[in-house]
N, C-alpha and C. Protein backbone atom coordinates (compact mmCIF):
# COMPACT_ATOMS: atom_id res chain seq x y z
N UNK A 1 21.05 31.16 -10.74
CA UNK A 1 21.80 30.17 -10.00
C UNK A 1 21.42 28.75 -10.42
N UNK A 2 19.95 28.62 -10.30
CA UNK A 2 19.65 27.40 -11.09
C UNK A 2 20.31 26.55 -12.65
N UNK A 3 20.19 27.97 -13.20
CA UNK A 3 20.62 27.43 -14.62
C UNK A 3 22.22 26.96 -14.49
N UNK A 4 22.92 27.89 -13.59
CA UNK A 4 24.44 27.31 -14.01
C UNK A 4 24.61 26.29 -13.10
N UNK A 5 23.67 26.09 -12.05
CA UNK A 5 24.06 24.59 -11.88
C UNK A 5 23.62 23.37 -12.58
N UNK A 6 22.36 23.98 -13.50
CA UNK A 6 21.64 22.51 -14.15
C UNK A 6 23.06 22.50 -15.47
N UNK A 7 23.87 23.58 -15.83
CA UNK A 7 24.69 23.66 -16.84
C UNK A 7 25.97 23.13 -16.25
N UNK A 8 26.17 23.02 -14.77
CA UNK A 8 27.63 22.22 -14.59
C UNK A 8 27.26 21.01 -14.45
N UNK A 9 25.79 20.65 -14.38
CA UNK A 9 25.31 18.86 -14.49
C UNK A 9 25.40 18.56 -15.43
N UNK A 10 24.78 19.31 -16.32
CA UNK A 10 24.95 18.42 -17.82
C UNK A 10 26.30 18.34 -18.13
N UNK A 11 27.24 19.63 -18.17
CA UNK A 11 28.91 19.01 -18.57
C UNK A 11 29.46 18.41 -17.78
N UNK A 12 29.16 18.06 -17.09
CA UNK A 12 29.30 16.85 -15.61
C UNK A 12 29.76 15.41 -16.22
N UNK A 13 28.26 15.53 -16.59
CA UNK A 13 28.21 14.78 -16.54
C UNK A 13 28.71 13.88 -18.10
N UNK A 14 28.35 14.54 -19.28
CA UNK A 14 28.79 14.36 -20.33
C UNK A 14 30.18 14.17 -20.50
N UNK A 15 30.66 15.15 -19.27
CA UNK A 15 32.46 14.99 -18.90
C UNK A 15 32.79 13.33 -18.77
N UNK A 16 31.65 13.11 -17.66
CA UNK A 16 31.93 11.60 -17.18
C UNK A 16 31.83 10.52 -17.97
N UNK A 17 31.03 10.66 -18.84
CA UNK A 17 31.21 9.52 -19.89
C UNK A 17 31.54 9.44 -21.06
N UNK A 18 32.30 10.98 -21.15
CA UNK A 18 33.20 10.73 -21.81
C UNK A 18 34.34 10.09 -21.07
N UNK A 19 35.07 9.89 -20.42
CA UNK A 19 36.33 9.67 -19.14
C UNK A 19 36.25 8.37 -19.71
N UNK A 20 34.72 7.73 -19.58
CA UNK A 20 34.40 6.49 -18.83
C UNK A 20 34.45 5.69 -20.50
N UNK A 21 34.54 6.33 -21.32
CA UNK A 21 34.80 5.98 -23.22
C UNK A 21 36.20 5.55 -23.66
N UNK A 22 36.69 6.92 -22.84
CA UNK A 22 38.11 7.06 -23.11
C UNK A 22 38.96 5.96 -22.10
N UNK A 23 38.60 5.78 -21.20
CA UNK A 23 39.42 4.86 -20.39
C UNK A 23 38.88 3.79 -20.49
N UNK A 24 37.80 3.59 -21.32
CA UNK A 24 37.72 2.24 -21.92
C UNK A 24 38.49 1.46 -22.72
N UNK A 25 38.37 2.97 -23.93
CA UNK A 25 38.70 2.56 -25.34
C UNK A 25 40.92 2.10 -24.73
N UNK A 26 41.46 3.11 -24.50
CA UNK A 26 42.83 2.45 -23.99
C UNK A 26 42.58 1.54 -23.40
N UNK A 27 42.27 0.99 -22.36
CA UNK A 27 42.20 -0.15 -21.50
C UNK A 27 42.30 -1.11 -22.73
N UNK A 28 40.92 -0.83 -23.78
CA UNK A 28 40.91 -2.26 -24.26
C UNK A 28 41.85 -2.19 -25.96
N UNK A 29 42.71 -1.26 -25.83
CA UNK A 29 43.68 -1.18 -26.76
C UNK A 29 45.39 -0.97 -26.66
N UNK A 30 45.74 -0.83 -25.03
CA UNK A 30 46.98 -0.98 -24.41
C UNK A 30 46.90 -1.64 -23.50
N UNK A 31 46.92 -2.87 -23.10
CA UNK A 31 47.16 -4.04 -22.16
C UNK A 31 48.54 -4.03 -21.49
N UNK A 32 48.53 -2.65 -20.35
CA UNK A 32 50.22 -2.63 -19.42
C UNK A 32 49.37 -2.49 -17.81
N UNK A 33 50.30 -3.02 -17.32
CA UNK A 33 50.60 -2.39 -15.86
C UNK A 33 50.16 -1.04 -15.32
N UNK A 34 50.79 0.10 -16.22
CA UNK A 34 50.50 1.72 -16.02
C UNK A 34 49.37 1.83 -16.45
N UNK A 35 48.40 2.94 -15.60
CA UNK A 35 47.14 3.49 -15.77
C UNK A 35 46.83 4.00 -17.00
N UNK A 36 47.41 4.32 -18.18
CA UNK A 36 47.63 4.62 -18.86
C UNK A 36 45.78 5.46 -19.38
N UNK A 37 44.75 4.86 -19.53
CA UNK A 37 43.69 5.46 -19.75
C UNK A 37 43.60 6.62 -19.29
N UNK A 38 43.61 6.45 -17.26
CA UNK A 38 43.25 7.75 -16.67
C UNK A 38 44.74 8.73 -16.93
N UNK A 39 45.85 7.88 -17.27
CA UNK A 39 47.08 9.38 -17.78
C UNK A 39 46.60 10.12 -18.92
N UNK A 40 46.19 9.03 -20.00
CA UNK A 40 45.74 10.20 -21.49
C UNK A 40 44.51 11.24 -20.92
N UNK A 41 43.00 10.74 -20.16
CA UNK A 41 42.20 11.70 -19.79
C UNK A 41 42.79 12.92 -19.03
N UNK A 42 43.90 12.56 -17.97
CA UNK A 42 43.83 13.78 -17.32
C UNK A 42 44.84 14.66 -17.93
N UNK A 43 45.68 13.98 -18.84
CA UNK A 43 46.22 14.94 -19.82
C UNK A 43 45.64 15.73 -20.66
N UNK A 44 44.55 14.66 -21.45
CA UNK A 44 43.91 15.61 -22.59
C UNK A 44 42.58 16.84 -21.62
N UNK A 45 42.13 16.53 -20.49
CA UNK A 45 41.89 17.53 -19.81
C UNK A 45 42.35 18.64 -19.46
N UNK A 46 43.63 18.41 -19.17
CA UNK A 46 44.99 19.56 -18.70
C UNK A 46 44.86 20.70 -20.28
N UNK A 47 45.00 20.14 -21.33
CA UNK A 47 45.07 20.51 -22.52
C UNK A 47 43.63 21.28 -22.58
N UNK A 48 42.36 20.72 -22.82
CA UNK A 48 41.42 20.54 -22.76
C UNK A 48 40.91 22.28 -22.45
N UNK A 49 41.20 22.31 -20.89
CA UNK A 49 41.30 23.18 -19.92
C UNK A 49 41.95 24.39 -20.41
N UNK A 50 42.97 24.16 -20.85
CA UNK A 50 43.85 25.25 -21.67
C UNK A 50 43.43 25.88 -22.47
N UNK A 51 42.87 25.13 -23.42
CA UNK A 51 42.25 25.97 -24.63
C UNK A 51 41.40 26.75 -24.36
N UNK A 52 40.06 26.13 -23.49
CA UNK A 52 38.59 26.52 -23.17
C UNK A 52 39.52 28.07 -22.47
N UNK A 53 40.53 28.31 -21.33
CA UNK A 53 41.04 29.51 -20.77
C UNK A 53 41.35 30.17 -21.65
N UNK A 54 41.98 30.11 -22.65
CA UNK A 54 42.57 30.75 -23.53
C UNK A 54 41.77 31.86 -24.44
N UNK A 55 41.14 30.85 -25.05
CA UNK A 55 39.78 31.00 -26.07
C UNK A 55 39.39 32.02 -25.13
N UNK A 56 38.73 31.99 -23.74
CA UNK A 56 37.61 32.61 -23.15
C UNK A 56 38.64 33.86 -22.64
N UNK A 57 39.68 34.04 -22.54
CA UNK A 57 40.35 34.75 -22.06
C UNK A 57 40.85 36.01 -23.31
N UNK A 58 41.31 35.47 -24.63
CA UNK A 58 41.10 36.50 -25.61
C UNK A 58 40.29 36.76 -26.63
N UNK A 59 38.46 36.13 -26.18
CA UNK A 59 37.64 36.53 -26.97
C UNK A 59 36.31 36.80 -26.32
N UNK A 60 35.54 37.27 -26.83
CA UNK A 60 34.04 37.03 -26.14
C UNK A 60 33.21 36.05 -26.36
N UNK A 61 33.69 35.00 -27.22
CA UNK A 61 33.07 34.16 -27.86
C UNK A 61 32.51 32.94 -26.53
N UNK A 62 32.97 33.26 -25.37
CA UNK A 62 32.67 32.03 -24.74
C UNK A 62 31.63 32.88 -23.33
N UNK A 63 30.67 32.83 -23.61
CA UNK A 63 29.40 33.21 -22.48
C UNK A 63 30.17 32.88 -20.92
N UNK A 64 29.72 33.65 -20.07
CA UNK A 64 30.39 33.26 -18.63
C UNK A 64 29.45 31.62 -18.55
N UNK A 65 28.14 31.37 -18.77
CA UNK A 65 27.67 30.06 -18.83
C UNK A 65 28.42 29.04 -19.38
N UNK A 66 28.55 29.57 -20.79
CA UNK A 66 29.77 28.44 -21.70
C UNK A 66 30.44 27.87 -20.90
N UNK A 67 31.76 28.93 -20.35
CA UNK A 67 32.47 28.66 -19.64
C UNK A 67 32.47 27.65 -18.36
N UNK A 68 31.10 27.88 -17.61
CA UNK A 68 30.88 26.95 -16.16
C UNK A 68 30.31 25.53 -17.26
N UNK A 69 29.77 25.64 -18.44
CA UNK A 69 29.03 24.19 -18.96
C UNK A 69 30.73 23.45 -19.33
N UNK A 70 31.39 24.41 -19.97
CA UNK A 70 33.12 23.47 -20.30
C UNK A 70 34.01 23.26 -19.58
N UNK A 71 34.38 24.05 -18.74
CA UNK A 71 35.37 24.21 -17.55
C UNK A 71 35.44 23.30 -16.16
N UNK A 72 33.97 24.08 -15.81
CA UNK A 72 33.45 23.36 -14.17
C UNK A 72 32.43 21.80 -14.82
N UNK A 73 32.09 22.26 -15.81
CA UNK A 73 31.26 20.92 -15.86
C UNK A 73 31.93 19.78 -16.75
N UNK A 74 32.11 20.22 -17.91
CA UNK A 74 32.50 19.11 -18.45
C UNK A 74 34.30 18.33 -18.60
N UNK A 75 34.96 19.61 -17.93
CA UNK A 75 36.82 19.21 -17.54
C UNK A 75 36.41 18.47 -16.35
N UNK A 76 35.67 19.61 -15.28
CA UNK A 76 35.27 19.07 -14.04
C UNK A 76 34.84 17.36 -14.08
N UNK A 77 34.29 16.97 -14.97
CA UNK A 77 33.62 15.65 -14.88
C UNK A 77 34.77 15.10 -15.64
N UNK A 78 35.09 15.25 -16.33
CA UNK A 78 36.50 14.52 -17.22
C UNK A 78 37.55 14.43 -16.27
N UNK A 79 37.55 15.03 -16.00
CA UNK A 79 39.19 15.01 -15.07
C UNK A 79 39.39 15.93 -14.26
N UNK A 80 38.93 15.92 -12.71
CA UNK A 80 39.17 16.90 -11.52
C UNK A 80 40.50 17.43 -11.52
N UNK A 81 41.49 16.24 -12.15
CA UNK A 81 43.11 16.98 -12.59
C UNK A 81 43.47 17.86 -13.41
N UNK A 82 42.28 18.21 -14.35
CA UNK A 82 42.71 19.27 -15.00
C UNK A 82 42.60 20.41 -13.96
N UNK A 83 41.46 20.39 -13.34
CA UNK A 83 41.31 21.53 -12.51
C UNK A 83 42.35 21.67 -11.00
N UNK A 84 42.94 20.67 -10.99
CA UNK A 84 44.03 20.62 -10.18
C UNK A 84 44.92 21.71 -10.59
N UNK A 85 45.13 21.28 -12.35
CA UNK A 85 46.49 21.86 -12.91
C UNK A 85 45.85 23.01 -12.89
N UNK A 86 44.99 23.46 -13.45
CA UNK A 86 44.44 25.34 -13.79
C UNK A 86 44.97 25.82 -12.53
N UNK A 87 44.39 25.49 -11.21
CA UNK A 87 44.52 25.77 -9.58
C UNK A 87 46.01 26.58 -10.00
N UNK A 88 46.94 25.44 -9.96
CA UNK A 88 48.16 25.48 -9.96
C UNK A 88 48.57 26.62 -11.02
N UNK A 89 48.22 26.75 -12.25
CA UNK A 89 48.46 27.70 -13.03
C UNK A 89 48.06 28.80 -12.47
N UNK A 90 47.15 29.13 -12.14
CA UNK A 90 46.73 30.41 -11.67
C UNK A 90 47.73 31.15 -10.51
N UNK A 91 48.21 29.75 -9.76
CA UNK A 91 48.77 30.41 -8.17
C UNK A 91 50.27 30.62 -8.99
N UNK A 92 50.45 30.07 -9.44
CA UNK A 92 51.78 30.38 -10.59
C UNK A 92 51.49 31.43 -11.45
N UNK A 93 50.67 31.79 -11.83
CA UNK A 93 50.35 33.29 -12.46
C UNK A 93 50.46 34.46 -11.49
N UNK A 94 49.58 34.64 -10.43
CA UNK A 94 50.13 34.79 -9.46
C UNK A 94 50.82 35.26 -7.92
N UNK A 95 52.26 34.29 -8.92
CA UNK A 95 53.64 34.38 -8.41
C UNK A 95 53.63 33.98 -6.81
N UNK A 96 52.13 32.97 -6.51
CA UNK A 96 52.31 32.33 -5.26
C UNK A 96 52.68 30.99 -6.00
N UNK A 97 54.11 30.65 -5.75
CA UNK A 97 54.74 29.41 -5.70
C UNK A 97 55.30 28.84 -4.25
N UNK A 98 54.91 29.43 -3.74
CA UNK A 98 54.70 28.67 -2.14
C UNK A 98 53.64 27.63 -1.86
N UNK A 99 52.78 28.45 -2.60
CA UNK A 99 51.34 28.01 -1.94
C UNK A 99 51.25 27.02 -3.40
N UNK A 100 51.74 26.89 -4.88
CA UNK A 100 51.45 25.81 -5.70
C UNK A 100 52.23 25.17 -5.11
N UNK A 101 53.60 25.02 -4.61
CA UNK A 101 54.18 23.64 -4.49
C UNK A 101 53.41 23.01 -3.24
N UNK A 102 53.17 23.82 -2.10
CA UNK A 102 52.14 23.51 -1.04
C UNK A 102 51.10 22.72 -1.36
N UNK A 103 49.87 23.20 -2.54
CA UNK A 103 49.02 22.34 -3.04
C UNK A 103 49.33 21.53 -3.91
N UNK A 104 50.04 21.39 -4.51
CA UNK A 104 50.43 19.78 -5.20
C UNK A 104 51.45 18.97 -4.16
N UNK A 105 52.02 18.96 -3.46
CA UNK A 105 52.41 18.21 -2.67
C UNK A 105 51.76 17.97 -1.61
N UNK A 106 50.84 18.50 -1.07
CA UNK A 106 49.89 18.08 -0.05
C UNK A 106 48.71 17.37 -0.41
N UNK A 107 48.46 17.49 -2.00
CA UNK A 107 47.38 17.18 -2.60
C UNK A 107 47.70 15.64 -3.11
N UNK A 108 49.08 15.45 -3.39
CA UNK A 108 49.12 14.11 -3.98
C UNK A 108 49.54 13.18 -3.23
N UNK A 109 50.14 13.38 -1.58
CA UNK A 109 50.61 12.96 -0.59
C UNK A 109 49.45 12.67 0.44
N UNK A 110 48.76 13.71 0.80
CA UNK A 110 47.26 13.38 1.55
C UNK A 110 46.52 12.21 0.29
N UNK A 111 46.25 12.72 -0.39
CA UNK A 111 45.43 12.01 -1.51
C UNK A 111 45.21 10.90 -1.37
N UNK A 112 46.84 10.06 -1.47
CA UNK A 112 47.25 8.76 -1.58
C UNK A 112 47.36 8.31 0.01
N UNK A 113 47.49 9.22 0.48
CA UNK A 113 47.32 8.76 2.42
C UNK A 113 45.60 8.75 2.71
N UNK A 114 44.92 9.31 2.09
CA UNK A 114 43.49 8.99 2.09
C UNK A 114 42.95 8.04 1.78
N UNK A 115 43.36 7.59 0.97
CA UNK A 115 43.02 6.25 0.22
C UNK A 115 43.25 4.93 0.70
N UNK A 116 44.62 5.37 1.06
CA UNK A 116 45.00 3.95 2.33
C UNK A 116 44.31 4.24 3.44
N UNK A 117 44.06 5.36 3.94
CA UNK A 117 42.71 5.49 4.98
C UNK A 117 41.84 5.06 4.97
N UNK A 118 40.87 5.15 3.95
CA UNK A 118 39.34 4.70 3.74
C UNK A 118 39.82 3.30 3.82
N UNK A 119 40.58 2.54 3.11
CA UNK A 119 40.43 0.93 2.95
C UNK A 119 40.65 0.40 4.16
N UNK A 120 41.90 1.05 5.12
CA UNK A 120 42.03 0.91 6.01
C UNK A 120 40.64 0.51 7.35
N UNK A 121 40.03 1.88 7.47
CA UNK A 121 38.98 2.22 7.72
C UNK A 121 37.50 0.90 7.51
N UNK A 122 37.91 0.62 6.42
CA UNK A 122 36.82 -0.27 5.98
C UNK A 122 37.28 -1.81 6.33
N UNK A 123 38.93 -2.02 6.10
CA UNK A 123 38.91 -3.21 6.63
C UNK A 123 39.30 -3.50 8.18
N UNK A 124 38.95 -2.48 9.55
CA UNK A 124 38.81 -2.58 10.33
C UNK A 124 37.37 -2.78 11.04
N UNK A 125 36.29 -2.33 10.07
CA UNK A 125 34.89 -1.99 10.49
C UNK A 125 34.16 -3.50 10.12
């Protein structure tokens, strides 16, 4: 138990700065309005995510560890949206599409109602 959690810290965290590279490097090479950094990360995560399933899904090549150091740790730290989308793939695999449109619409609607919460929250306190 120890080890696969010291193994979802390290891809954690390595996840995170990578994010924190990548939404640099756009920031300081597309100057718009749109988020555009955190769109390419949580895309190339979505992708990212895909492969690492894939790979681990028609070979043995990827240790159940591998898997929690690339997946949970280092997508996980890159982009919680990839693991949004897998969620969603899976409940779409399946064939609960009740329950994916349920969690992406409750997920991106609370989300953004959370957010105006906390500030809210903070600029009443």
């Amino acid at each position: 138990m120890i080890k696969n959690i010291l193994l979802i810290g390290l891809g954690g965290g390595i996840g995170s700065i990578a994010r924190y590279f990548c939404q640099k490097w756009v920031a300081e090479n597309i100057q718009h309005p749109f988020p555009w950094g955190t769109f390419a990360v949580n895309v190339a995560g979505c992708f990212l995510i895909g492969i690492i399933y894939a790979i681990a899904e028609r070979t043995t090549v990827l240790a159940p560890q591998i898997r929690l150091l690339l997946i949970t740790g280092f997508c996980g730290g890159f982009t919680t949206f990839s693991t949004f989308a897998f969620e969603n793939m899976n409940l779409l695999r399946n064939g609960d599409m009740t329950y994916m449109l349920l969690y992406t619409l409750a997920s991106v609607v609370l989300g953004i109602a959370a957010v105006f919460a906390g500030i809210g929250l903070i600029k009443i306190l």
